[in-house]
N, C-alpha and C. Protein backbone atom coordinates (compact mmCIF):
# COMPACT_ATOMS: atom_id res chain seq x y z
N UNK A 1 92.94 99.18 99.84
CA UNK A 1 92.85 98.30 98.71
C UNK A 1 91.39 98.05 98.33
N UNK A 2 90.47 97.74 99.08
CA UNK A 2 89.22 97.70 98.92
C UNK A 2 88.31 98.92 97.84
N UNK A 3 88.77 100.32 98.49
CA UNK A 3 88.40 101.21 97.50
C UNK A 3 88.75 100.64 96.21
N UNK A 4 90.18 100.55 95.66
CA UNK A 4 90.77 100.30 94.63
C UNK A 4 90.19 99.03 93.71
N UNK A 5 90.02 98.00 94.42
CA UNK A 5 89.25 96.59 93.85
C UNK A 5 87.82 96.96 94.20
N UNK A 6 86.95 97.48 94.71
CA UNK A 6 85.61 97.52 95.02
C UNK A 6 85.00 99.15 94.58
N UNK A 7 85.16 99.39 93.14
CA UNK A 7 84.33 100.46 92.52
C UNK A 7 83.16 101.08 93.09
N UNK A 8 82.19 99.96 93.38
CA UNK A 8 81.00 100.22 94.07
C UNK A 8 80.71 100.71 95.48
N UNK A 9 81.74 100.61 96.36
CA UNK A 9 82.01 100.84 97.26
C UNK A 9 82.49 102.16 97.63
N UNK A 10 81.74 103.54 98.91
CA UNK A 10 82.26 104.30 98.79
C UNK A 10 83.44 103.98 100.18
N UNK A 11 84.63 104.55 100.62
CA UNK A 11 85.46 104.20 101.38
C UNK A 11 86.23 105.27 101.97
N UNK A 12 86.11 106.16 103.04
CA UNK A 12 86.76 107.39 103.42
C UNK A 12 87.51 106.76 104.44
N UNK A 13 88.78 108.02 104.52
CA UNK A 13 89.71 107.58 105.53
C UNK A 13 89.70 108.72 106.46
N UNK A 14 89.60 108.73 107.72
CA UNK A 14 89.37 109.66 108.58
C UNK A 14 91.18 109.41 109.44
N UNK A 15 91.06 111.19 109.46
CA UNK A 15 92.77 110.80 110.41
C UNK A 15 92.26 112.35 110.92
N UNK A 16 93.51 112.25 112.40
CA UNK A 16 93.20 113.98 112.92
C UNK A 16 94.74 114.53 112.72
N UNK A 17 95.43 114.02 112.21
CA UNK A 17 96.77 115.05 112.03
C UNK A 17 96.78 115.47 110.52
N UNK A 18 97.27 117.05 110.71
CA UNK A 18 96.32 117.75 109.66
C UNK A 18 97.32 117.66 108.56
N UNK A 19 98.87 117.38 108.55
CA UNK A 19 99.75 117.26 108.36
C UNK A 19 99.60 115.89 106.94
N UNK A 20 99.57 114.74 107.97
CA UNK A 20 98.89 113.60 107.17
C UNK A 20 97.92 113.55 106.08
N UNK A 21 97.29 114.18 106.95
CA UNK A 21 95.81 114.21 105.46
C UNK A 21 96.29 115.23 104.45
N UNK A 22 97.21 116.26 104.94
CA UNK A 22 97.40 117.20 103.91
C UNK A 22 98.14 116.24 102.85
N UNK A 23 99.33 115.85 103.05
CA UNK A 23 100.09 114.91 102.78
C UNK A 23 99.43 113.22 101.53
N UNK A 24 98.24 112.76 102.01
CA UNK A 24 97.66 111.87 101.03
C UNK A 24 96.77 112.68 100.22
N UNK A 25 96.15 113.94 100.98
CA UNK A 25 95.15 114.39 99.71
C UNK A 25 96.28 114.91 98.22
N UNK A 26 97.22 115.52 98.42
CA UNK A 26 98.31 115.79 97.69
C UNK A 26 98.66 114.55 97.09
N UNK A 27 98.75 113.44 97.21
CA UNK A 27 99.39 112.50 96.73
C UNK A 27 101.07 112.30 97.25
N UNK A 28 101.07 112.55 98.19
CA UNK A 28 102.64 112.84 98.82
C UNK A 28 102.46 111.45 100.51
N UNK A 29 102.09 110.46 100.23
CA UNK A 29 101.91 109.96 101.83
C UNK A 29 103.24 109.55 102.59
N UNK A 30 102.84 109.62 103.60
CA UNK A 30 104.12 109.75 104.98
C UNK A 30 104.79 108.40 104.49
N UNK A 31 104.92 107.63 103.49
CA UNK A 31 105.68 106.49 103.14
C UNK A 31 105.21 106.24 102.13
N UNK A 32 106.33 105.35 101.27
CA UNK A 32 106.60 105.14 99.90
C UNK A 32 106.38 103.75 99.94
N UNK A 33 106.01 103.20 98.79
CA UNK A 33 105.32 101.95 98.61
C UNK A 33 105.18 101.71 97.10
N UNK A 34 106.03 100.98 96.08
CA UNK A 34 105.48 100.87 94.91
C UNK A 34 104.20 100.78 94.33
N UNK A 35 103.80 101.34 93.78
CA UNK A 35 102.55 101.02 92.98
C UNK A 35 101.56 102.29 93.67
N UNK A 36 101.50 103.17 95.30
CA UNK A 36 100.84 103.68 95.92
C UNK A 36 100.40 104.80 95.47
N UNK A 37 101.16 105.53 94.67
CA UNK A 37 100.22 107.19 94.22
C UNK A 37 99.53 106.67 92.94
N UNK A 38 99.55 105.87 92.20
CA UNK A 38 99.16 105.28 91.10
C UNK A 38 97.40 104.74 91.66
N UNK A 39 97.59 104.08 92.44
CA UNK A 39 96.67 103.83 92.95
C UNK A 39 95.61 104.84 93.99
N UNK A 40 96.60 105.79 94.38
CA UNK A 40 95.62 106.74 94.99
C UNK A 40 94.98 107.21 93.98
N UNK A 41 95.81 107.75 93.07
CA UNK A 41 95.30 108.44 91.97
C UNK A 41 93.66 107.90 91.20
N UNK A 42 93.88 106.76 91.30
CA UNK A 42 92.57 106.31 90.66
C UNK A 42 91.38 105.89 91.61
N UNK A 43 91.37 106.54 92.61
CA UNK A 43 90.48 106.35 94.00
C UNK A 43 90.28 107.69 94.34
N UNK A 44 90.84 108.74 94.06
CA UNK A 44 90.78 110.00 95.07
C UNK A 44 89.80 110.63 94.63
N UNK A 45 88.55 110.41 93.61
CA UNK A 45 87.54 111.19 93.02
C UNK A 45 86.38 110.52 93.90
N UNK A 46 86.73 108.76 94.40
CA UNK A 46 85.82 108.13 94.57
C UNK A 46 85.51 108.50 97.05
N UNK A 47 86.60 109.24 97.01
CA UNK A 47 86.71 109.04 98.69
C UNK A 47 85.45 109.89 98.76
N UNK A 48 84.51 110.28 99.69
CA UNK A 48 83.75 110.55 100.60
C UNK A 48 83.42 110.39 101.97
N UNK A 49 82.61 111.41 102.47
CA UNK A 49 82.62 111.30 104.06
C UNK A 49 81.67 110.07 104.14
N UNK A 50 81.75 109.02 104.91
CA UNK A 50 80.80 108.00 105.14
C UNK A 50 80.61 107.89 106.94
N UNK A 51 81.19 108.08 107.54
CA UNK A 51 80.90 107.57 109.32
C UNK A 51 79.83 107.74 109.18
N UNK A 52 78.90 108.86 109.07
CA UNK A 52 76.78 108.75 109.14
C UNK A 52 76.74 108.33 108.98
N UNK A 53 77.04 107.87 107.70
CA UNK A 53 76.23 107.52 106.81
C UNK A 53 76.45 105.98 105.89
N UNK A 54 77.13 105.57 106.14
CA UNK A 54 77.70 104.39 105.11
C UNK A 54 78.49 103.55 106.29
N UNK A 55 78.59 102.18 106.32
CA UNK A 55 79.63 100.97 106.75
C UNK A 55 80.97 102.33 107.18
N UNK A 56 81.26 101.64 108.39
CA UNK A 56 82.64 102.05 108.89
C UNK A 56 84.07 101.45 108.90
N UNK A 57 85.13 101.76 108.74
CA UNK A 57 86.58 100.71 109.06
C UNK A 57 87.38 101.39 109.86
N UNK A 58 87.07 100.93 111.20
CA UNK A 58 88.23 101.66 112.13
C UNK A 58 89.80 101.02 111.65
N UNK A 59 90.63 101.96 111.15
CA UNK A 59 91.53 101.65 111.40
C UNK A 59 92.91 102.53 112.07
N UNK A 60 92.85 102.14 113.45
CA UNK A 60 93.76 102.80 114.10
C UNK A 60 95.30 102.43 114.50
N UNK A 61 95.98 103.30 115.17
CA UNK A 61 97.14 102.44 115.41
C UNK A 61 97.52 103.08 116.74
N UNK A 62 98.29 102.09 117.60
CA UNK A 62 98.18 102.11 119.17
C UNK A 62 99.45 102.45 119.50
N UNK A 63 100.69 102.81 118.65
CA UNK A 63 102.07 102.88 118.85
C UNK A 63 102.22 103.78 119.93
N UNK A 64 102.83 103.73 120.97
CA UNK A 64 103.14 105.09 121.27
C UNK A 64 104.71 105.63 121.32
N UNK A 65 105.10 106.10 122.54
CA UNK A 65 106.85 106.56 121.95
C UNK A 65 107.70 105.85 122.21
N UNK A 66 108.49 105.03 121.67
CA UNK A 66 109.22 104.14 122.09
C UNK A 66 108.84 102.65 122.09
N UNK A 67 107.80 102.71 121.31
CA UNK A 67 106.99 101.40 120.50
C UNK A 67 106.36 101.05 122.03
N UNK A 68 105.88 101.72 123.09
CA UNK A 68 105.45 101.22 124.21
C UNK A 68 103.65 101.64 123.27
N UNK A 69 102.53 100.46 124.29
CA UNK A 69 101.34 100.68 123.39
C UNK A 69 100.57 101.78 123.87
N UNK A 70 100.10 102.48 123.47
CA UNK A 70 99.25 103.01 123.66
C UNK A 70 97.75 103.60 122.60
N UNK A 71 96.97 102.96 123.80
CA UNK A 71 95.22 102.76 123.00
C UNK A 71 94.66 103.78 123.12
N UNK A 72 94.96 105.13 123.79
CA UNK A 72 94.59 106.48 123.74
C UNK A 72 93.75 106.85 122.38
N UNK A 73 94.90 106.48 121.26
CA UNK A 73 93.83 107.03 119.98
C UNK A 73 92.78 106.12 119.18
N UNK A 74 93.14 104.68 119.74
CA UNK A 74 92.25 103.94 119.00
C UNK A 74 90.74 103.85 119.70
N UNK A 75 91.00 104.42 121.26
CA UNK A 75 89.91 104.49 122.28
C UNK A 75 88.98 105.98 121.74
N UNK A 76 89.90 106.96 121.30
CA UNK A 76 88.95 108.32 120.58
C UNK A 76 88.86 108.00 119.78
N UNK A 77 89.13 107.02 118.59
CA UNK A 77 87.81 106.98 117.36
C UNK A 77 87.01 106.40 117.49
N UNK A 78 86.94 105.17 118.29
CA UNK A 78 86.05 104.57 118.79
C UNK A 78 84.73 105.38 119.12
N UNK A 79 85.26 106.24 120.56
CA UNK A 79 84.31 107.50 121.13
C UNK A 79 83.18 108.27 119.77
N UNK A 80 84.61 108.76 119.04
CA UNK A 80 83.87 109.47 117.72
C UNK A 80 83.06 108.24 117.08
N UNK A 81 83.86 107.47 116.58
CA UNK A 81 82.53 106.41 115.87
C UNK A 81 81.27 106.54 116.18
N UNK A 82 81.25 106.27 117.90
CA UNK A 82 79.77 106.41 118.15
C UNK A 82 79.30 107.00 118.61
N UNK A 83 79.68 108.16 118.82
CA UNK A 83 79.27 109.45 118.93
C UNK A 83 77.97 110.15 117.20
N UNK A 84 79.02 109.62 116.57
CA UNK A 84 77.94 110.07 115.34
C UNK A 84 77.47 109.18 114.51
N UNK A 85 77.17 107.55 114.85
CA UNK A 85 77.17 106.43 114.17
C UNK A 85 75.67 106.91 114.09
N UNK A 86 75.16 106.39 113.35
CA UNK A 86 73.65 106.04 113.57
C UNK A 86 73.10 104.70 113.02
N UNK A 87 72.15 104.06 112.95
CA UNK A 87 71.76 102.96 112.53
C UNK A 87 73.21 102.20 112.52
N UNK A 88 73.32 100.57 111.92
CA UNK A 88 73.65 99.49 111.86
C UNK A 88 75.30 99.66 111.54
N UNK A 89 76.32 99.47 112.06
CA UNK A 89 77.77 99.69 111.48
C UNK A 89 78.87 98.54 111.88
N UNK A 90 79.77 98.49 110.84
CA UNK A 90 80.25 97.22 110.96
C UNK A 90 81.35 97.80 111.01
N UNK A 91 82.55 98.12 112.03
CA UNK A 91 84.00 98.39 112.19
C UNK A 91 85.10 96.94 111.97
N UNK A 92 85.74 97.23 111.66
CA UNK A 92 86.74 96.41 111.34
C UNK A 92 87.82 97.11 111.43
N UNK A 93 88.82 96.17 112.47
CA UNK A 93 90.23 96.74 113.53
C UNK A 93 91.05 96.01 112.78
N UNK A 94 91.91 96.45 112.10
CA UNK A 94 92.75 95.92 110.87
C UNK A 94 94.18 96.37 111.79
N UNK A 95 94.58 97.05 112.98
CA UNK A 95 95.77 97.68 113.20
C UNK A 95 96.47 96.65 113.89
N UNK A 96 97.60 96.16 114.25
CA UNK A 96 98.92 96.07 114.53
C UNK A 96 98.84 96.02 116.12
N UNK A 97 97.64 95.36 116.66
CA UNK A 97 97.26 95.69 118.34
C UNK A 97 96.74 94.51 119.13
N UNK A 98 96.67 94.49 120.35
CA UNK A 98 96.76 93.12 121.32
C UNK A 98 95.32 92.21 121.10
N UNK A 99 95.43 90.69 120.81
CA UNK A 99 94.64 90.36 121.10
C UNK A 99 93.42 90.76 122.39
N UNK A 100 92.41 90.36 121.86
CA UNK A 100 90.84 90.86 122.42
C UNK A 100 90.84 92.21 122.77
N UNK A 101 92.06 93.18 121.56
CA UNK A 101 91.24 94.75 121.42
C UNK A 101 89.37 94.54 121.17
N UNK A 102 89.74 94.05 120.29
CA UNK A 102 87.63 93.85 119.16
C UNK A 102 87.00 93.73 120.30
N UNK A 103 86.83 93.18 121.21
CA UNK A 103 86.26 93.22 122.14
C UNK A 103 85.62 94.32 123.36
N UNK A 104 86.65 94.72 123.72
CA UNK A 104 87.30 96.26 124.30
C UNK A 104 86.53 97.35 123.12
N UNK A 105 86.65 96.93 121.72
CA UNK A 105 86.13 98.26 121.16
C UNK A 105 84.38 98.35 120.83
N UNK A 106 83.87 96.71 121.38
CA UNK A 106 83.08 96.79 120.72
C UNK A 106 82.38 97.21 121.77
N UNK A 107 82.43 96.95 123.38
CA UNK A 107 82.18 97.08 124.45
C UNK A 107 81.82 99.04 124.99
N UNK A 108 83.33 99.36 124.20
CA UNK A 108 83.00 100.84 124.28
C UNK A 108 82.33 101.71 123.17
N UNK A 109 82.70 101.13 121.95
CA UNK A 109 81.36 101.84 120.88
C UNK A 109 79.99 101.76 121.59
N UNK A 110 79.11 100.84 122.30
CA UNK A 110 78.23 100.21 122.90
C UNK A 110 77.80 101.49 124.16
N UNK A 111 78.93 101.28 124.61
CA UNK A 111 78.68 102.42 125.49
C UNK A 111 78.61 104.05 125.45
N UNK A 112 79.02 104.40 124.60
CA UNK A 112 79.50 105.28 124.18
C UNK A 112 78.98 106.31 122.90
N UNK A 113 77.98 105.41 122.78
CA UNK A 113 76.78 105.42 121.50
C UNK A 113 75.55 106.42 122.18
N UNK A 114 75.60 107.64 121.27
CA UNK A 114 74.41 108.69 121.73
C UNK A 114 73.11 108.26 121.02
N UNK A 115 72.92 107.23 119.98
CA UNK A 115 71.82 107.56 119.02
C UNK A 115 71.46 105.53 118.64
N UNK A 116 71.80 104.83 119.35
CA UNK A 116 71.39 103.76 119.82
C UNK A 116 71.65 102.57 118.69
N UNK A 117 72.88 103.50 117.91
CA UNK A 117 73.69 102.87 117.25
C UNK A 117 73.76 100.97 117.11
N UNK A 118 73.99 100.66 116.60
CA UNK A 118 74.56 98.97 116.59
C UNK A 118 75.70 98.60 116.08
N UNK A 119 76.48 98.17 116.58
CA UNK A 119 77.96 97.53 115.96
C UNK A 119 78.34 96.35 115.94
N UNK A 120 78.61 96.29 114.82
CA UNK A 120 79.57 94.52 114.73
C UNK A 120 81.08 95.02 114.66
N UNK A 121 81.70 94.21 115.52
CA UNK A 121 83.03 94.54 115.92
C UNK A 121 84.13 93.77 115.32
N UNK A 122 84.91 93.74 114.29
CA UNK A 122 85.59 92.49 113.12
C UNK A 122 86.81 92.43 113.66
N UNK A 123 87.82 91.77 113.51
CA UNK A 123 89.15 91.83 113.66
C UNK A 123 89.69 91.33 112.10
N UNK A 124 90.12 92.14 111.70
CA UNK A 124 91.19 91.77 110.02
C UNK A 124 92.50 92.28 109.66
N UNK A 125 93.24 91.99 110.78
CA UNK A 125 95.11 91.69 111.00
C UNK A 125 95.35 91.74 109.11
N UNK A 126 96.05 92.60 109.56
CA UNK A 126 97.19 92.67 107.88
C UNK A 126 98.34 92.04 108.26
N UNK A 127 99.44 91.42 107.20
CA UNK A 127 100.38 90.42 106.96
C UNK A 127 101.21 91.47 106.17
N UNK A 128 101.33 92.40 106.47
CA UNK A 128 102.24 93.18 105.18
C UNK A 128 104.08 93.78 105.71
N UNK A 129 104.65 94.15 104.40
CA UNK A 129 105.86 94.26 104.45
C UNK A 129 106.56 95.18 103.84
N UNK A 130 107.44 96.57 104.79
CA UNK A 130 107.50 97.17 104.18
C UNK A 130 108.32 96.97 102.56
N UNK A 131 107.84 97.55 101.56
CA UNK A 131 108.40 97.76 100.36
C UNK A 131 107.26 96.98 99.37
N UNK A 132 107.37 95.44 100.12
CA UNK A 132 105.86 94.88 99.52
C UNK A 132 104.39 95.26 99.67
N UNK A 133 104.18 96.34 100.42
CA UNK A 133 102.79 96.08 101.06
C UNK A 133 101.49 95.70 99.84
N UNK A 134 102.00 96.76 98.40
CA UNK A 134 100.73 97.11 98.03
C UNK A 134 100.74 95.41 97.23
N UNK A 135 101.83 95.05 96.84
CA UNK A 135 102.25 93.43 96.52
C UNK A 135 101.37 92.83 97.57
N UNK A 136 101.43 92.87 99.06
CA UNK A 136 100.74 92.09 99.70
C UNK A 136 99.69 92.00 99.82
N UNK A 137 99.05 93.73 99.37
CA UNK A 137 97.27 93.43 99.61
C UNK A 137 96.57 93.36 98.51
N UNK A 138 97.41 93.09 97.08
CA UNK A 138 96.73 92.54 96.25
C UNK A 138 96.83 91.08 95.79
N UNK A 139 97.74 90.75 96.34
CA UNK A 139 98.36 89.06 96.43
C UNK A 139 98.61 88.54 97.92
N UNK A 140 97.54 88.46 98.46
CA UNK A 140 97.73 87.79 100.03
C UNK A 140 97.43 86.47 99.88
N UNK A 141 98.54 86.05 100.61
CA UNK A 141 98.32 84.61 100.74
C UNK A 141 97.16 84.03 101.37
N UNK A 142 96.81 84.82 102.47
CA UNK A 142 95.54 84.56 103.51
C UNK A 142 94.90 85.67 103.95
N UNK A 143 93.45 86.11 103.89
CA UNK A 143 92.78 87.00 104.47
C UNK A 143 91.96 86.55 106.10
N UNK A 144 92.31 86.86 107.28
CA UNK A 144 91.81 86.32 107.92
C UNK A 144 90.98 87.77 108.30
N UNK A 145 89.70 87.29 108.86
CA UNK A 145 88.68 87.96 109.79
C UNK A 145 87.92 87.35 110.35
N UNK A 146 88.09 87.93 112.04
CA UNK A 146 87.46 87.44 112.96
C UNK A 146 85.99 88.17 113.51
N UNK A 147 85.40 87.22 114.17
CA UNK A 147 83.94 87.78 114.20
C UNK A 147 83.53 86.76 115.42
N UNK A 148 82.33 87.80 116.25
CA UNK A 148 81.83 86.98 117.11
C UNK A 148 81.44 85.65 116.71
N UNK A 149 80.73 84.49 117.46
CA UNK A 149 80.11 83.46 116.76
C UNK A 149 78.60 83.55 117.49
N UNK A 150 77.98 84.63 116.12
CA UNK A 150 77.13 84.23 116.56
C UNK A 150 76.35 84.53 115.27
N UNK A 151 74.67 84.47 115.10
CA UNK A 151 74.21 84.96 113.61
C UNK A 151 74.79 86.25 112.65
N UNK A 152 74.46 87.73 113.78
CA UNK A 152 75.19 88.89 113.65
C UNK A 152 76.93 89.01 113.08
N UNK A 153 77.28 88.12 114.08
CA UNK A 153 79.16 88.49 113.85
C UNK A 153 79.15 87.56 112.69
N UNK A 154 79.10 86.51 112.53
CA UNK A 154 78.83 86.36 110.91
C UNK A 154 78.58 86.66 109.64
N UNK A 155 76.92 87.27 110.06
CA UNK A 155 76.73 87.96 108.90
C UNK A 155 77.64 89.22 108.48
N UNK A 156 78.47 89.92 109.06
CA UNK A 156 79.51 91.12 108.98
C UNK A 156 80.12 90.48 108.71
N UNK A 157 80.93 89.33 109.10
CA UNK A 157 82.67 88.78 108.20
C UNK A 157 82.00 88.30 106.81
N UNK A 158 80.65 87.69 106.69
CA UNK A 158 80.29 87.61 105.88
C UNK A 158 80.30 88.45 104.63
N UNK A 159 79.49 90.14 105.13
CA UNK A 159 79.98 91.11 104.37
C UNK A 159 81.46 91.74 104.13
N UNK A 160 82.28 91.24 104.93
CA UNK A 160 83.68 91.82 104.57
C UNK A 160 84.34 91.06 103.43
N UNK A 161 84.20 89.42 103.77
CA UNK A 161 84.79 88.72 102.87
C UNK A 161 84.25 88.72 101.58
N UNK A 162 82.45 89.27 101.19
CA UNK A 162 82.04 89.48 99.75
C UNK A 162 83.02 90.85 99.07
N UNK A 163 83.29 91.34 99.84
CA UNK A 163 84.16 92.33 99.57
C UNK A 163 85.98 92.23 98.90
N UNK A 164 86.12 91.16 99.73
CA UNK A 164 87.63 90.93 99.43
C UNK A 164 87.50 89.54 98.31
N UNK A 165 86.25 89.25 98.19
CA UNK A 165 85.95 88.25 97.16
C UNK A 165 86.35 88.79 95.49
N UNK A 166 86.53 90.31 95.60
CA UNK A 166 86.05 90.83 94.18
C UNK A 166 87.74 90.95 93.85
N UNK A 167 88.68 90.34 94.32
CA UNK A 167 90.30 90.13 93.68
C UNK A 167 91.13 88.90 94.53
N UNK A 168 90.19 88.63 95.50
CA UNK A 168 91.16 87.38 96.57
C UNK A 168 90.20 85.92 96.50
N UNK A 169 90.80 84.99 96.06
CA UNK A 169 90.26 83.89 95.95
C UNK A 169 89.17 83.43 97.15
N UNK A 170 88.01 82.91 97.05
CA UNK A 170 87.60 82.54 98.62
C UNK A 170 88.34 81.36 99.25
N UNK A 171 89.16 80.90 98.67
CA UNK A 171 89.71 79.89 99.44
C UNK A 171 90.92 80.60 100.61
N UNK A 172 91.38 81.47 100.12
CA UNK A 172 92.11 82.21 100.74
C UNK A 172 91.56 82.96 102.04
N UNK A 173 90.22 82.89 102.27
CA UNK A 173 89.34 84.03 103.17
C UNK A 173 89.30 82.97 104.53
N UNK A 174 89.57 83.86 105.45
CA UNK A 174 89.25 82.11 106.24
C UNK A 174 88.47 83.60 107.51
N UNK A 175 87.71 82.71 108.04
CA UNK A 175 86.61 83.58 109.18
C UNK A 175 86.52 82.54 109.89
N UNK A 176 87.02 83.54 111.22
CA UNK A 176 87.23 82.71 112.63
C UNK A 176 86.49 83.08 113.94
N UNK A 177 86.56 82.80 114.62
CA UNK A 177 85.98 83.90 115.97
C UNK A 177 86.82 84.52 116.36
N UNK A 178 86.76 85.64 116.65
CA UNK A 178 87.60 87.35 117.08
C UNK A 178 89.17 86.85 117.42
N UNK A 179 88.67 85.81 118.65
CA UNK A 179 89.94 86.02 119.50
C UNK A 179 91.16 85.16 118.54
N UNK A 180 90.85 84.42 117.57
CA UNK A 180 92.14 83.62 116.50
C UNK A 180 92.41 84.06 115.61
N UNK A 181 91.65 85.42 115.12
CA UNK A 181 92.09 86.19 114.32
C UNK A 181 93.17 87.09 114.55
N UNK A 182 93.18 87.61 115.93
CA UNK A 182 94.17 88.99 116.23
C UNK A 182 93.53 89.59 117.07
């Protein structure tokens, strides 16, 4: 949604199943959602590669078979993140996963960092439903994001919420510390 409300903004989506990506670059995605190819459609000129080079948004998902969790893949983008991060990057864990992941990810980007990278580590839990989603992320009742408390983790929820400022009321934005967010 951000691409879509934030013009100025460039916003790539990184996935490794080749299937998937074949699937959204087509305009065909693994689920149906009113309003969704309409909206790809008017974003898909604007996607570019950004991990070097531009703000990051991890967003992974930890499902594994039988809805048991598994952090296997959200632990390899992580790896990749900072593997090729360079200078200053702000991830934001938007997925469907256990309190004080953000923590855990920010701990291993940190470590895991060849080029002495820096990360702010966000937590921004989605509220969505299937059939409503794209209803939900342009009409959310509440945007929450969590952030360390400290100058740094601030200033990043700071930059997320100027972001979700440009279609979501600020009264609606609420910024917490990590662990009451998700």
């Amino acid at each position: 949604m951000i691409a879509y409300q934030c013009s100025n903004v460039s916003v790539s989506v990184v996935d490794k199943d080749q299937n998937r990506i074949h699937a959204w670059k087509y305009h065909s995605p693994p689920f149906r959602e009113p309003g969704l190819i309409d909206i790809l459609a008017a974003i898909q000129e604007r996607i570019r590669e950004s991990v070097a080079q531009n703000g990051t948004q991890l967003d992974a998902f930890g499902a594994g078979k039988g809805f048991s969790l598994d952090m296997a893949n959200v632990q390899n983008v992580a790896r990749t993140i900072a593997q090729v991060a360079t200078g200053y990057k702000i991830i934001v864990e938007k997925s469907t996963i256990p309190c004080g992941t953000s923590d855990m990810l920010r701990d291993l980007l940190h470590t895991s960092s060849t080029s002495h990278a820096r990360f702010e580590v966000l937590s921004n839990p989605e509220f969505l439903s299937e059939g409503t989603a794209i209803s939900n992320l342009l009409n959310p009742s509440r945007v929450l994001i969590g952030c360390q408390q400290n100058p740094p983790g601030q200033a990043a929820a700071d930059a997320l919420a100027t972001l979700y400022r440009a279609w979501i009321p600020p009264s609606a934005i609420l910024i917490l510390l990590r662990q009451h967010a998700g």
